[in-house]
PDB file of N, CA and C in Angstrom:
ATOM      1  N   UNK A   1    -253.510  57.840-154.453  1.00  0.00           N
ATOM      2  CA  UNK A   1    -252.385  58.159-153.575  1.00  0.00           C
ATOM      3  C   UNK A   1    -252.912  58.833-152.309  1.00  0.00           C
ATOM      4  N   UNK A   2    -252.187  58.494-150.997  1.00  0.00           N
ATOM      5  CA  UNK A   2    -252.664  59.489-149.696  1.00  0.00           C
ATOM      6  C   UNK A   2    -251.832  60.146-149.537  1.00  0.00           C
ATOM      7  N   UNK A   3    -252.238  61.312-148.851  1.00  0.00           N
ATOM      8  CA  UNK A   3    -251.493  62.478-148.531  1.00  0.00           C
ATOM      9  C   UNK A   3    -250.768  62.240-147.184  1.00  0.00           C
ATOM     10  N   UNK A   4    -249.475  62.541-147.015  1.00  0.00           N
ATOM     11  CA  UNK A   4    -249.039  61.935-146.140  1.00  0.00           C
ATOM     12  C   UNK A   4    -248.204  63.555-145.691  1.00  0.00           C
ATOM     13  N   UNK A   5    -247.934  63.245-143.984  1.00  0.00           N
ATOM     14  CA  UNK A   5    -246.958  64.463-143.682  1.00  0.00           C
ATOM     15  C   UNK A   5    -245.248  63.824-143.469  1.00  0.00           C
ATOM     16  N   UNK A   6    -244.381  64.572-144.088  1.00  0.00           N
ATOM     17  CA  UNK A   6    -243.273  63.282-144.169  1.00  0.00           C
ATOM     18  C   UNK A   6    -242.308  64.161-143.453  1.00  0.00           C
ATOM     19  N   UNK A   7    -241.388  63.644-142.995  1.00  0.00           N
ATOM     20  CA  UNK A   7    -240.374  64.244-141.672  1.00  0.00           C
ATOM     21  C   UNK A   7    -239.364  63.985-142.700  1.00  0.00           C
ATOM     22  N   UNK A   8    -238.172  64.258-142.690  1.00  0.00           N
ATOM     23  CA  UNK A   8    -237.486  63.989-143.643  1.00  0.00           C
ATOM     24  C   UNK A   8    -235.906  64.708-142.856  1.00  0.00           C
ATOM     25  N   UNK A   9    -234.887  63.713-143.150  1.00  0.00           N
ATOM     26  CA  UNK A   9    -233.662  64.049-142.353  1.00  0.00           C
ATOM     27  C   UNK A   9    -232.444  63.508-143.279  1.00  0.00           C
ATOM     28  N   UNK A  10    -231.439  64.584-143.848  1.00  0.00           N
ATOM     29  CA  UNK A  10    -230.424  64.527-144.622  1.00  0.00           C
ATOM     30  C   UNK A  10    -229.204  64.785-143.674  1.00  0.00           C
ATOM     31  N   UNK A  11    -228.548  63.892-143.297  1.00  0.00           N
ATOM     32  CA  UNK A  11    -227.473  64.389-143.225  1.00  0.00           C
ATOM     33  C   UNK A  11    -225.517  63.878-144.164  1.00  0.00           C
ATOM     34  N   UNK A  12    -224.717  64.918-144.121  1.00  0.00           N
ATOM     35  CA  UNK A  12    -223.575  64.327-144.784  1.00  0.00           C
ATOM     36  C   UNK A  12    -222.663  64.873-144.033  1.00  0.00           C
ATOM     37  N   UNK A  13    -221.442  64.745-144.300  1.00  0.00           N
ATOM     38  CA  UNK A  13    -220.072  65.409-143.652  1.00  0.00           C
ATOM     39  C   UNK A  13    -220.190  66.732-143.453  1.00  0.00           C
ATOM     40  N   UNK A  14    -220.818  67.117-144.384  1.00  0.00           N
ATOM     41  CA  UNK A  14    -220.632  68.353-144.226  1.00  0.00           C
ATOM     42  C   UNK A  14    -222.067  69.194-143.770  1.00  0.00           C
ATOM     43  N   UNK A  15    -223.271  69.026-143.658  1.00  0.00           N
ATOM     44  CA  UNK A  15    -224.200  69.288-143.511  1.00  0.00           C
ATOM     45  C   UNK A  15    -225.026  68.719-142.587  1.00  0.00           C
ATOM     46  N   UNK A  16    -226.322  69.688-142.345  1.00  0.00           N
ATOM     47  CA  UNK A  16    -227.475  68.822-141.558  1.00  0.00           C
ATOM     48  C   UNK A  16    -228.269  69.412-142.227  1.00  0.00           C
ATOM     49  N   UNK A  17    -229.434  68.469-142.793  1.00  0.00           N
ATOM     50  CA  UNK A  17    -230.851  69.601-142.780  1.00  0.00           C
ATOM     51  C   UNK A  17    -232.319  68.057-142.373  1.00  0.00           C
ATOM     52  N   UNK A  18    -233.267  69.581-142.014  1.00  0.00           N
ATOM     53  CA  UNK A  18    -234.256  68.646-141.685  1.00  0.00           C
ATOM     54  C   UNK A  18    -235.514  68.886-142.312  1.00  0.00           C
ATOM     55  N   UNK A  19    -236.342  68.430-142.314  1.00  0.00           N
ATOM     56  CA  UNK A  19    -237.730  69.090-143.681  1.00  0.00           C
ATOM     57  C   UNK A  19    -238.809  68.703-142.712  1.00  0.00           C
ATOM     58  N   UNK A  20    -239.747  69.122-142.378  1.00  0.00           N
ATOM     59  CA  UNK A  20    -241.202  68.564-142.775  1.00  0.00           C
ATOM     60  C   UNK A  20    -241.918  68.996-143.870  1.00  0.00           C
ATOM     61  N   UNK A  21    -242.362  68.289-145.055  1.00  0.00           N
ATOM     62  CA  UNK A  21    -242.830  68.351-145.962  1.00  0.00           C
ATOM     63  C   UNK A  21    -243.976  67.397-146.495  1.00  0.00           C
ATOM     64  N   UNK A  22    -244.900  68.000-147.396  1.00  0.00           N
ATOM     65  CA  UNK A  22    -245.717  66.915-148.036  1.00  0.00           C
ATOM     66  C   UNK A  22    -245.634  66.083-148.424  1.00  0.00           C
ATOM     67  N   UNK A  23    -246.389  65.107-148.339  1.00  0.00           N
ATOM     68  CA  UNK A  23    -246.142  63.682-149.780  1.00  0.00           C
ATOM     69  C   UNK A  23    -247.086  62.791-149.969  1.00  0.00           C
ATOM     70  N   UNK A  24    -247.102  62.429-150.682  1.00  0.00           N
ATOM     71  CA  UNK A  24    -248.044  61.154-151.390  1.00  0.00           C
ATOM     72  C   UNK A  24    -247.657  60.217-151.312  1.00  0.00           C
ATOM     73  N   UNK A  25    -248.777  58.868-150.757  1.00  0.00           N
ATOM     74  CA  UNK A  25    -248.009  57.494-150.525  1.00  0.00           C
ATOM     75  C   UNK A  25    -248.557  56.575-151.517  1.00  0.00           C
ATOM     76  N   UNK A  26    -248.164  55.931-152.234  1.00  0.00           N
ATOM     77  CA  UNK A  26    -248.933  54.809-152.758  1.00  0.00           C
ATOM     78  C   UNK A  26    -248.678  53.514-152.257  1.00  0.00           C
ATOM     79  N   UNK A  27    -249.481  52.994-151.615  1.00  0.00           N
ATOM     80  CA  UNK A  27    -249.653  51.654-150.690  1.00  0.00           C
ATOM     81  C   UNK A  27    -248.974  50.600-152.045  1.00  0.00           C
ATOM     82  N   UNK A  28    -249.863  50.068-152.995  1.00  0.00           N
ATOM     83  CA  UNK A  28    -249.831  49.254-153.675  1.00  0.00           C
ATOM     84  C   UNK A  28    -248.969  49.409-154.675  1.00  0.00           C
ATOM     85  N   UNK A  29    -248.196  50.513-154.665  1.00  0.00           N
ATOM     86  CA  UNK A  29    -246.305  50.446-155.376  1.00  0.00           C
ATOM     87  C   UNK A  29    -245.185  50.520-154.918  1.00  0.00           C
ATOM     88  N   UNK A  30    -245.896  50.924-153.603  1.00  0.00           N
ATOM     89  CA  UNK A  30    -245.156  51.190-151.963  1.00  0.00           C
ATOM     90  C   UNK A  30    -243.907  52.384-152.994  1.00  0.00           C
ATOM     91  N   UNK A  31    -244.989  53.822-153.329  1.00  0.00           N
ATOM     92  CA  UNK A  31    -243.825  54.797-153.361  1.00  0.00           C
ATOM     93  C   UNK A  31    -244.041  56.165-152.823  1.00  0.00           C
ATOM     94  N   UNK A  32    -243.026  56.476-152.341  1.00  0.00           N
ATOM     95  CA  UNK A  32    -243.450  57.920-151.763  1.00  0.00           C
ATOM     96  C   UNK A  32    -242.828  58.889-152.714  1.00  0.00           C
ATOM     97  N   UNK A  33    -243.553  59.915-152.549  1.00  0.00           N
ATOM     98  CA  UNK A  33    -242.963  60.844-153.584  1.00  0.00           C
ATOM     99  C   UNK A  33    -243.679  62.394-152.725  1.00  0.00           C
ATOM    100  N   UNK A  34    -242.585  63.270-152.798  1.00  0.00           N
ATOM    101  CA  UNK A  34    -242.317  64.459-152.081  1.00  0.00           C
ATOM    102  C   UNK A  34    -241.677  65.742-153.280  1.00  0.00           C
ATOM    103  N   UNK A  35    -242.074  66.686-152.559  1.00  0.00           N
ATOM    104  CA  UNK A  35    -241.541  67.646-153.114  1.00  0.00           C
ATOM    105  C   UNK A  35    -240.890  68.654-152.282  1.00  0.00           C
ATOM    106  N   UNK A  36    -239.811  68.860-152.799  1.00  0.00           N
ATOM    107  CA  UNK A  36    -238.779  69.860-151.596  1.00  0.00           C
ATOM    108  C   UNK A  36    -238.864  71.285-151.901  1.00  0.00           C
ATOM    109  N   UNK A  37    -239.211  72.256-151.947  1.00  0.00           N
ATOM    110  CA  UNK A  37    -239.398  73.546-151.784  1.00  0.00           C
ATOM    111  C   UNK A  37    -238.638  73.731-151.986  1.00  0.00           C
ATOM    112  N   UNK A  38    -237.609  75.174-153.044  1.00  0.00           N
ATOM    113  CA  UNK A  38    -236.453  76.436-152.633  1.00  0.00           C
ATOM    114  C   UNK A  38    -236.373  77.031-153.824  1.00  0.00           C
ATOM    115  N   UNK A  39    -235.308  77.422-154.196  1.00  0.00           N
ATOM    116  CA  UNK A  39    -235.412  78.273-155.474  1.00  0.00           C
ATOM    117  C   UNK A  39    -235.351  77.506-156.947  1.00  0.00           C
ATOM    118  N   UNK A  40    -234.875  76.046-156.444  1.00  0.00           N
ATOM    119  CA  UNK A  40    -235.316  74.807-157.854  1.00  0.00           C
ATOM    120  C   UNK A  40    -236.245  74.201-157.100  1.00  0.00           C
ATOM    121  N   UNK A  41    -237.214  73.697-157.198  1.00  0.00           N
ATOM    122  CA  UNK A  41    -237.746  72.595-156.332  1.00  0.00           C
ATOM    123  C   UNK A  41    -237.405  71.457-156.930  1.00  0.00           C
ATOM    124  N   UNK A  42    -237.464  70.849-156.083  1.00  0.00           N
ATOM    125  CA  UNK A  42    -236.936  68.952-156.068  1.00  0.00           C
ATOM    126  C   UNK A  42    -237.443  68.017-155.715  1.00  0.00           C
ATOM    127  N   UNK A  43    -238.468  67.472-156.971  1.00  0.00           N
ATOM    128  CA  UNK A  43    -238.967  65.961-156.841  1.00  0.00           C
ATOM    129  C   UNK A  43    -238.505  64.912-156.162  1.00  0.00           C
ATOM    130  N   UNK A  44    -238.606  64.166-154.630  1.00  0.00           N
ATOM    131  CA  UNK A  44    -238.010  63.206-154.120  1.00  0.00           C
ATOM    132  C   UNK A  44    -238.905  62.210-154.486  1.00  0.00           C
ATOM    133  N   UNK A  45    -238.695  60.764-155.392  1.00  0.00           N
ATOM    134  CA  UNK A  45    -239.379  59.696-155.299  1.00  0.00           C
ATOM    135  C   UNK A  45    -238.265  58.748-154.476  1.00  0.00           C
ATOM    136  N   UNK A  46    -239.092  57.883-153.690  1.00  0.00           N
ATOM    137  CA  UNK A  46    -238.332  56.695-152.966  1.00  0.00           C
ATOM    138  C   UNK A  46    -239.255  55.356-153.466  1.00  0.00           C
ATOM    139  N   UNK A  47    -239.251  54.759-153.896  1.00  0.00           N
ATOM    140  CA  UNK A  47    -239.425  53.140-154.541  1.00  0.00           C
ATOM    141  C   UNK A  47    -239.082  52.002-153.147  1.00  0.00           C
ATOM    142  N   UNK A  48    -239.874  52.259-151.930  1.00  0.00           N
ATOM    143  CA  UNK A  48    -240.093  50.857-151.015  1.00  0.00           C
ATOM    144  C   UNK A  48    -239.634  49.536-151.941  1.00  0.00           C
ATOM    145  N   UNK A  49    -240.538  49.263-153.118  1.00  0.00           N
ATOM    146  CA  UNK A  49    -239.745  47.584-153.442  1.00  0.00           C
ATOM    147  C   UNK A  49    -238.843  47.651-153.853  1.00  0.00           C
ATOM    148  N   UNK A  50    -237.977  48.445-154.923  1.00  0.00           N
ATOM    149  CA  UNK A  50    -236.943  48.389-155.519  1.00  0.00           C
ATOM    150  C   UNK A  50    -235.670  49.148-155.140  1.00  0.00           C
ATOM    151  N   UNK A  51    -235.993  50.024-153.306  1.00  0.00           N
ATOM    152  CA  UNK A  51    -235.198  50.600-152.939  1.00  0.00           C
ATOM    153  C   UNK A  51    -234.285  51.650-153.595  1.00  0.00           C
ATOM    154  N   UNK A  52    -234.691  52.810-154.417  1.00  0.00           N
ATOM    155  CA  UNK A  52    -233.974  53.446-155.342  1.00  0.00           C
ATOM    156  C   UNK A  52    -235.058  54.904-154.575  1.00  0.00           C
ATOM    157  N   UNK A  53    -234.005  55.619-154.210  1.00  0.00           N
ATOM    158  CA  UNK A  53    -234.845  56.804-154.368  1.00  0.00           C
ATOM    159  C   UNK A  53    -233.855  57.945-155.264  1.00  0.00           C
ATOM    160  N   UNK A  54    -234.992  58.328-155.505  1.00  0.00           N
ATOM    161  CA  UNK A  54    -234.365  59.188-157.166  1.00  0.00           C
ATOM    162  C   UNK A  54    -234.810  60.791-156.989  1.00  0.00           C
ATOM    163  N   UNK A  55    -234.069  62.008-157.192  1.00  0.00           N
ATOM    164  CA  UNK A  55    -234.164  63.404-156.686  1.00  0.00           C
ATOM    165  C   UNK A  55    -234.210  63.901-158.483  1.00  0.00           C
ATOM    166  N   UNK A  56    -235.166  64.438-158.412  1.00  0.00           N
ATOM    167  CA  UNK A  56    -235.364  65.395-159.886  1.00  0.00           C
ATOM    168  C   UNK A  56    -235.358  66.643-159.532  1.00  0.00           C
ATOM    169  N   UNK A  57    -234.574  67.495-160.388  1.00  0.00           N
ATOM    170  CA  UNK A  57    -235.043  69.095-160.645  1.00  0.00           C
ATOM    171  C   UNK A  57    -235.017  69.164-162.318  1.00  0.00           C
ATOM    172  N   UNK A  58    -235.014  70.330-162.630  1.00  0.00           N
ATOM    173  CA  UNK A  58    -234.693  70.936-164.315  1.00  0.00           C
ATOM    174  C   UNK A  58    -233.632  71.017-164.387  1.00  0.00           C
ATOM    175  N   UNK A  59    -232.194  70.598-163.792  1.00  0.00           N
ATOM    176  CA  UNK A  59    -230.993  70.607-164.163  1.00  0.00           C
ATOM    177  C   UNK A  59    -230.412  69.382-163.858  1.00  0.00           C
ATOM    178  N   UNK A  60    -231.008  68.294-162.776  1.00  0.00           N
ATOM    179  CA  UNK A  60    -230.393  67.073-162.622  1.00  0.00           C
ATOM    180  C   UNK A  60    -231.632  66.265-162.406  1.00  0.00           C
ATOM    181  N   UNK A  61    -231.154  64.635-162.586  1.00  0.00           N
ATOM    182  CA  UNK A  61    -231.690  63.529-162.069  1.00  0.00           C
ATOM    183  C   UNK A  61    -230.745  62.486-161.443  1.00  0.00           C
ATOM    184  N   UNK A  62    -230.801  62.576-159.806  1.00  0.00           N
ATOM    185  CA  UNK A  62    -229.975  61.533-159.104  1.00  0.00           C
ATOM    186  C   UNK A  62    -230.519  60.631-159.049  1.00  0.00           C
ATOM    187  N   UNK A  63    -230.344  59.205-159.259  1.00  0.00           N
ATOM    188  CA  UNK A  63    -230.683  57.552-159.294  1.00  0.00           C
ATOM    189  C   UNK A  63    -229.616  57.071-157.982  1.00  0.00           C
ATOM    190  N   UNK A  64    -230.478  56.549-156.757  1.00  0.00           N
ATOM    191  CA  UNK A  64    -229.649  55.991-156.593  1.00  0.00           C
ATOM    192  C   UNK A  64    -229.779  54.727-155.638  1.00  0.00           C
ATOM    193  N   UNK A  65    -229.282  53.357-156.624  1.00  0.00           N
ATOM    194  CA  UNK A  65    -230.270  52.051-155.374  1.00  0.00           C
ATOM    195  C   UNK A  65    -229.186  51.440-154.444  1.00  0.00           C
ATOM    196  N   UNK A  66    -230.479  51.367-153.529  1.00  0.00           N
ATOM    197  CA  UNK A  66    -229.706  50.805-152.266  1.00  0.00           C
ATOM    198  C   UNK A  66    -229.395  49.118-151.543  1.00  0.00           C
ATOM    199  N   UNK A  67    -229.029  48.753-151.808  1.00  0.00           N
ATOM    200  CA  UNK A  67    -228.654  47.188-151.122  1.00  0.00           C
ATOM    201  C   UNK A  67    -227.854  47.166-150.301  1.00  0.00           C
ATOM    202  N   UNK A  68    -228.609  46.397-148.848  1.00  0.00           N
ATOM    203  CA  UNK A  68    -227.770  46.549-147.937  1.00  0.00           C
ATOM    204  C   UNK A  68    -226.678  45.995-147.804  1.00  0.00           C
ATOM    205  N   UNK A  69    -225.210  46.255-147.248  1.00  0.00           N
ATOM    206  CA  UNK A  69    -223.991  46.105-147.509  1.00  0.00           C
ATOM    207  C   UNK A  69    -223.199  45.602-148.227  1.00  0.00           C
ATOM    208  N   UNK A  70    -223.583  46.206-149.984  1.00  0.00           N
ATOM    209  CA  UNK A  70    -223.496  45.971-151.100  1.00  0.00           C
ATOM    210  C   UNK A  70    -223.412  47.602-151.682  1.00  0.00           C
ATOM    211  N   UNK A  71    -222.279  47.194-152.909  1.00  0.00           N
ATOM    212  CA  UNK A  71    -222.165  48.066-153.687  1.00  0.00           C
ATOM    213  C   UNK A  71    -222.962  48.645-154.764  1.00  0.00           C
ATOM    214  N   UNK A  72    -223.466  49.856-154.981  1.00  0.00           N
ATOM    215  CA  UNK A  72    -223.904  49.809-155.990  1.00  0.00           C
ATOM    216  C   UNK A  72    -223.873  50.711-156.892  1.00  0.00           C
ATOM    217  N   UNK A  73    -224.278  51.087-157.856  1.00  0.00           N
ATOM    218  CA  UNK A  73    -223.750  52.837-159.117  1.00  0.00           C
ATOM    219  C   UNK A  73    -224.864  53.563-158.594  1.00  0.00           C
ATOM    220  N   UNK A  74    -224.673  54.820-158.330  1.00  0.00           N
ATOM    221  CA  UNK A  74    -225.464  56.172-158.540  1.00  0.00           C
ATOM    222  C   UNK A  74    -225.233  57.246-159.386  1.00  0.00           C
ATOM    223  N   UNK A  75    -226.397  57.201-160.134  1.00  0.00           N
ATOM    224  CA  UNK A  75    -226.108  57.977-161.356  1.00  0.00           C
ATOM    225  C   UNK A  75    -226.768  59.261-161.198  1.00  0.00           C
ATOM    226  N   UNK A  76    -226.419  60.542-162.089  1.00  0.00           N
ATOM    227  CA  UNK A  76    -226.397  61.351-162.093  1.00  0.00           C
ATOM    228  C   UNK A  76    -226.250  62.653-163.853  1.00  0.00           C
ATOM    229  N   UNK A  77    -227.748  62.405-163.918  1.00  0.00           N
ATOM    230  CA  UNK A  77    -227.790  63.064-165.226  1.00  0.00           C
ATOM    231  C   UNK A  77    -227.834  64.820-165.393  1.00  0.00           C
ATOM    232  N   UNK A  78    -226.921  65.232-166.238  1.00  0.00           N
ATOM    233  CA  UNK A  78    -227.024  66.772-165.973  1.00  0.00           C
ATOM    234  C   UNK A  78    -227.731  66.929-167.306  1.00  0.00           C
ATOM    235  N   UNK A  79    -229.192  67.501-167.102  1.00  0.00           N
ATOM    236  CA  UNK A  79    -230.067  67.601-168.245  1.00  0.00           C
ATOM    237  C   UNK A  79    -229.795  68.435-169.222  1.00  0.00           C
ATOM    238  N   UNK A  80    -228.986  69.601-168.957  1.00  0.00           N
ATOM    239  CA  UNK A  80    -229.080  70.425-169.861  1.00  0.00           C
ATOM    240  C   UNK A  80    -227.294  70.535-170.472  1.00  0.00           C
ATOM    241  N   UNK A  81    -226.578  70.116-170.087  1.00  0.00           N
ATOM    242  CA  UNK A  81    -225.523  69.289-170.509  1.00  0.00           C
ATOM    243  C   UNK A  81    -225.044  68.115-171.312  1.00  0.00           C
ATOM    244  N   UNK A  82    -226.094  67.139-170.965  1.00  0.00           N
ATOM    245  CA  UNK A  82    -226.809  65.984-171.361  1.00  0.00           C
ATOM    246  C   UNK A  82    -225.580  64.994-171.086  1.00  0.00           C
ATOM    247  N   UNK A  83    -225.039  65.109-169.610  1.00  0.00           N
ATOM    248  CA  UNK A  83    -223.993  64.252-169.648  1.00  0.00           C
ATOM    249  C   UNK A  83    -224.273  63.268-168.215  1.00  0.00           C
ATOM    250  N   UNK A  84    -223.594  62.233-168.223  1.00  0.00           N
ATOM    251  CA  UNK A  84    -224.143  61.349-166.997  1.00  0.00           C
ATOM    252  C   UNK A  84    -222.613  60.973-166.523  1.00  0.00           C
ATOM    253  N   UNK A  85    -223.195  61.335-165.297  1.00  0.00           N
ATOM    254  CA  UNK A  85    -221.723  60.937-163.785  1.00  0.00           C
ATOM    255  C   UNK A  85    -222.318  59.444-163.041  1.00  0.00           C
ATOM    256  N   UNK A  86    -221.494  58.282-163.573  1.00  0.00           N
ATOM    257  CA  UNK A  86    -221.657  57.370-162.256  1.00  0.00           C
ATOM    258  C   UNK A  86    -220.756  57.534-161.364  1.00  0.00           C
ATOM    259  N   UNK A  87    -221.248  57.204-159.898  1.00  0.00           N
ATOM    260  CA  UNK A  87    -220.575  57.489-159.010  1.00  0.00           C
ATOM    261  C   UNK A  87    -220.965  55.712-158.189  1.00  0.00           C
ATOM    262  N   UNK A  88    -219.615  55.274-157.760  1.00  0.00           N
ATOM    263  CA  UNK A  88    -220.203  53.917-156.618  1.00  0.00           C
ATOM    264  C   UNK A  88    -220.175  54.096-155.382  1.00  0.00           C
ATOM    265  N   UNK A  89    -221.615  53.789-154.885  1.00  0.00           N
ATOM    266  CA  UNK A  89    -221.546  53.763-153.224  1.00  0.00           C
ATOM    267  C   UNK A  89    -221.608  52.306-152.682  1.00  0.00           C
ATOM    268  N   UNK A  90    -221.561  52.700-151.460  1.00  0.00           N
ATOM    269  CA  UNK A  90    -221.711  50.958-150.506  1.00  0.00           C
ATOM    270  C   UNK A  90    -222.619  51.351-149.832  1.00  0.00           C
ATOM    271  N   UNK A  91    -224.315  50.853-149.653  1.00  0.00           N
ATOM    272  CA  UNK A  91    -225.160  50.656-148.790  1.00  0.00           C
ATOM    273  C   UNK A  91    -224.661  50.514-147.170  1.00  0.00           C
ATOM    274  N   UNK A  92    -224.351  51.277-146.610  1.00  0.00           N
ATOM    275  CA  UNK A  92    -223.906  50.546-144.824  1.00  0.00           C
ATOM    276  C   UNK A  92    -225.298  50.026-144.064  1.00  0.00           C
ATOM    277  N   UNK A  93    -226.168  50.673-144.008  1.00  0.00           N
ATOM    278  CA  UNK A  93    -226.849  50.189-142.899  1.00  0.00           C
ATOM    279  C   UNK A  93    -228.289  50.741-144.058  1.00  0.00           C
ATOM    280  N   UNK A  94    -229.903  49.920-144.525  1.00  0.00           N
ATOM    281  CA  UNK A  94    -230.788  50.070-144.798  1.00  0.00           C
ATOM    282  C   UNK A  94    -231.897  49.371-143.965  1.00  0.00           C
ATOM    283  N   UNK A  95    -232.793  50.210-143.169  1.00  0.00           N
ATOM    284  CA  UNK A  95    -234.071  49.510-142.420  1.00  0.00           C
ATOM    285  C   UNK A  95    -235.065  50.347-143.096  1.00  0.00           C
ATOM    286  N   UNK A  96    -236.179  49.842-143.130  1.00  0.00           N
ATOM    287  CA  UNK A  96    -237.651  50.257-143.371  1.00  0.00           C
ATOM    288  C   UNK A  96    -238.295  49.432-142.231  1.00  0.00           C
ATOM    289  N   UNK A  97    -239.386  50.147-141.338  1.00  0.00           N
ATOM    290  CA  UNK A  97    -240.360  49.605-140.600  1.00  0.00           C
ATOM    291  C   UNK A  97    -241.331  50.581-140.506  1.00  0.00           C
ATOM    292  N   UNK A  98    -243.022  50.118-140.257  1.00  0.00           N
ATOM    293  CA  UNK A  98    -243.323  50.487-139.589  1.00  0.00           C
ATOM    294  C   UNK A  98    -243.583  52.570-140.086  1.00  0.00           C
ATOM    295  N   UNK A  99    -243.285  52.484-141.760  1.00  0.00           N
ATOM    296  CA  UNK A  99    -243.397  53.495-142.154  1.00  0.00           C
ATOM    297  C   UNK A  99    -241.829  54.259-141.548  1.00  0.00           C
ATOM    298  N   UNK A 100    -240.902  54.077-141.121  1.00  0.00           N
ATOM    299  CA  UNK A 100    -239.651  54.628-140.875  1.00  0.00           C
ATOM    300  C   UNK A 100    -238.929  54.234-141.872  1.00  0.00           C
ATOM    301  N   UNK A 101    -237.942  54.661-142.739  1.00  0.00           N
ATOM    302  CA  UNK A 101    -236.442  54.534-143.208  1.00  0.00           C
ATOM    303  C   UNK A 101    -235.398  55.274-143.038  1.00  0.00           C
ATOM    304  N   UNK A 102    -234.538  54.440-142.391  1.00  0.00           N
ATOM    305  CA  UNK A 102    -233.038  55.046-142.111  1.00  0.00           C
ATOM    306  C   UNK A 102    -232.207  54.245-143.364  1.00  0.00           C
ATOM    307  N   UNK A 103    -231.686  55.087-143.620  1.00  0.00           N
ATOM    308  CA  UNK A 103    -230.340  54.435-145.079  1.00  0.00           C
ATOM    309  C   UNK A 103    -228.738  55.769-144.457  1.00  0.00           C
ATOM    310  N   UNK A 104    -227.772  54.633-144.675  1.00  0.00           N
ATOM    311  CA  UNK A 104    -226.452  55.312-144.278  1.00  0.00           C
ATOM    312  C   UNK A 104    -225.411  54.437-145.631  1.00  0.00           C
ATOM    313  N   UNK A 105    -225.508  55.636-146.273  1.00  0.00           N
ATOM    314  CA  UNK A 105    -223.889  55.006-147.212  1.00  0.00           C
ATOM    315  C   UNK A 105    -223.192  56.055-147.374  1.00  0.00           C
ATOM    316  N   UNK A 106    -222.190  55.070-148.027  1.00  0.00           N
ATOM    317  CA  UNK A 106    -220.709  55.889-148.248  1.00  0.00           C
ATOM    318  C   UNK A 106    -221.053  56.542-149.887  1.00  0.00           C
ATOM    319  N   UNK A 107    -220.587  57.585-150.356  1.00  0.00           N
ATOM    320  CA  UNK A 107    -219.912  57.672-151.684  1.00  0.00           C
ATOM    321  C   UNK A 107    -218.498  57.351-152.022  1.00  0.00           C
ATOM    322  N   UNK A 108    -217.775  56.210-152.719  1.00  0.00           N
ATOM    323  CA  UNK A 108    -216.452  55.300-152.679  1.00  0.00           C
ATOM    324  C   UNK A 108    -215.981  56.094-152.951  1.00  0.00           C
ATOM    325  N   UNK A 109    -215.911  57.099-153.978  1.00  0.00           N
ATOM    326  CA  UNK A 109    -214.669  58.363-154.269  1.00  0.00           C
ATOM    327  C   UNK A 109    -214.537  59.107-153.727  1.00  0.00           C
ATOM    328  N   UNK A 110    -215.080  59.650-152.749  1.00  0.00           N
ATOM    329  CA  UNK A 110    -215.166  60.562-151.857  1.00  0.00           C
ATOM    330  C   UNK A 110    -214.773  60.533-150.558  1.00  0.00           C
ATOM    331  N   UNK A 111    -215.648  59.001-150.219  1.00  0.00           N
ATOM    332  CA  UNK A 111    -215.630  58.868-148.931  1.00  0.00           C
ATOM    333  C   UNK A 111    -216.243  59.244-147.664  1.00  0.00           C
ATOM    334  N   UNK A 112    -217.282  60.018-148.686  1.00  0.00           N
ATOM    335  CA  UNK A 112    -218.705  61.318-148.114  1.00  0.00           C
ATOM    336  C   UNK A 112    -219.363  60.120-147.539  1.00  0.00           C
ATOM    337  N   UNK A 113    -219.869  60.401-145.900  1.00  0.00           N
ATOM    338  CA  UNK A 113    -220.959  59.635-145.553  1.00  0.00           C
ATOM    339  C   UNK A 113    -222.174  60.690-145.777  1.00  0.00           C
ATOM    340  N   UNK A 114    -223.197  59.446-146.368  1.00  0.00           N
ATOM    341  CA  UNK A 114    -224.327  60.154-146.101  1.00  0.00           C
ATOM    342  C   UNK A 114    -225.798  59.651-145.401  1.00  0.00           C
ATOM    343  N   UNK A 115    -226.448  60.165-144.599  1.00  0.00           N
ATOM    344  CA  UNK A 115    -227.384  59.615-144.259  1.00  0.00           C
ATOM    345  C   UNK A 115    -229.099  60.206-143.973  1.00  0.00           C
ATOM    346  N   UNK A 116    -230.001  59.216-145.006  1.00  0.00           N
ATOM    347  CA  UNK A 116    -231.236  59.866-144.961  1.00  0.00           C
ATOM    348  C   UNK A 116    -232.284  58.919-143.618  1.00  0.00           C
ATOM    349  N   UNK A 117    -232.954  59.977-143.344  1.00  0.00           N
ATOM    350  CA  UNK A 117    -234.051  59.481-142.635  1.00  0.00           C
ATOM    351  C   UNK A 117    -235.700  59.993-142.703  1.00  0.00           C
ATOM    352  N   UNK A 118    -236.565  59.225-143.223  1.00  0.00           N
ATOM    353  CA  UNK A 118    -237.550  59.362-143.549  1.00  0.00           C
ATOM    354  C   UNK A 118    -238.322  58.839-142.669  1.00  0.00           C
ATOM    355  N   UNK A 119    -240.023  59.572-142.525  1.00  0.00           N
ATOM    356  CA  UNK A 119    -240.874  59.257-141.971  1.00  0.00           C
ATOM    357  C   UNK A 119    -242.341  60.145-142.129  1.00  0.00           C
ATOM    358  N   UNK A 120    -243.122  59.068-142.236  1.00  0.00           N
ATOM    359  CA  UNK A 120    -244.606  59.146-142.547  1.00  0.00           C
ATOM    360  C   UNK A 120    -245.805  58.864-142.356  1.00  0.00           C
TER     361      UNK A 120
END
């Protein structure tokens, strides 16, 4: 894996945040995987081929894949509960280039936009 410096940009309705943080790239599984700093830290893996990036701590695991302007389930395991929330979003807009990804979807019950932007 290479060590990569990753820019990293969350935003939702209700929020902004922005990261520069570490990460590891693996060329030949095309996955990045990050770790977010705070008082849980939070495993970010993103899956380039299979488009799923997935957020771990010790109390949750978010799943969630992306197809562009297509529906799809995001799941949501509460570990120490041991109970699982699907939730359906709609992919709006997914690019990768050039080591950039922008992803913008909806959450359908909500109606929460959300949008990540990565770079490495």
């Amino acid at each position: 894996m290479k060590k990569v410096d990753v820019s990293l940009t969350l935003t939702s309705d209700e929020s902004s945040q922005r990261l520069k943080i570490k990460g590891e790239y693996e060329e030949e599984k095309k996955h990045l995987v990050m770790v977010e700093q705070g008082e849980v830290p939070t495993k970010m893996t993103f899956d380039f081929k299979k488009r799923i990036l997935t957020r771990e701590t010790t109390d949750y695991k978010i799943t969630i894949p992306f197809e562009n302007k297509k529906e799809t389930m995001m799941t949501i395991e509460l570990i120490k509960e041991q109970q699982t929330l699907n939730l359906k979003i709609k992919t709006n807009t997914y690019t990768y280039k050039d080591q950039k990804l922008v992803v913008k979807y909806q959450i359908l019950e909500t109606n929460e936009q959300i949008e990540y932007q990565i770079e490495f």
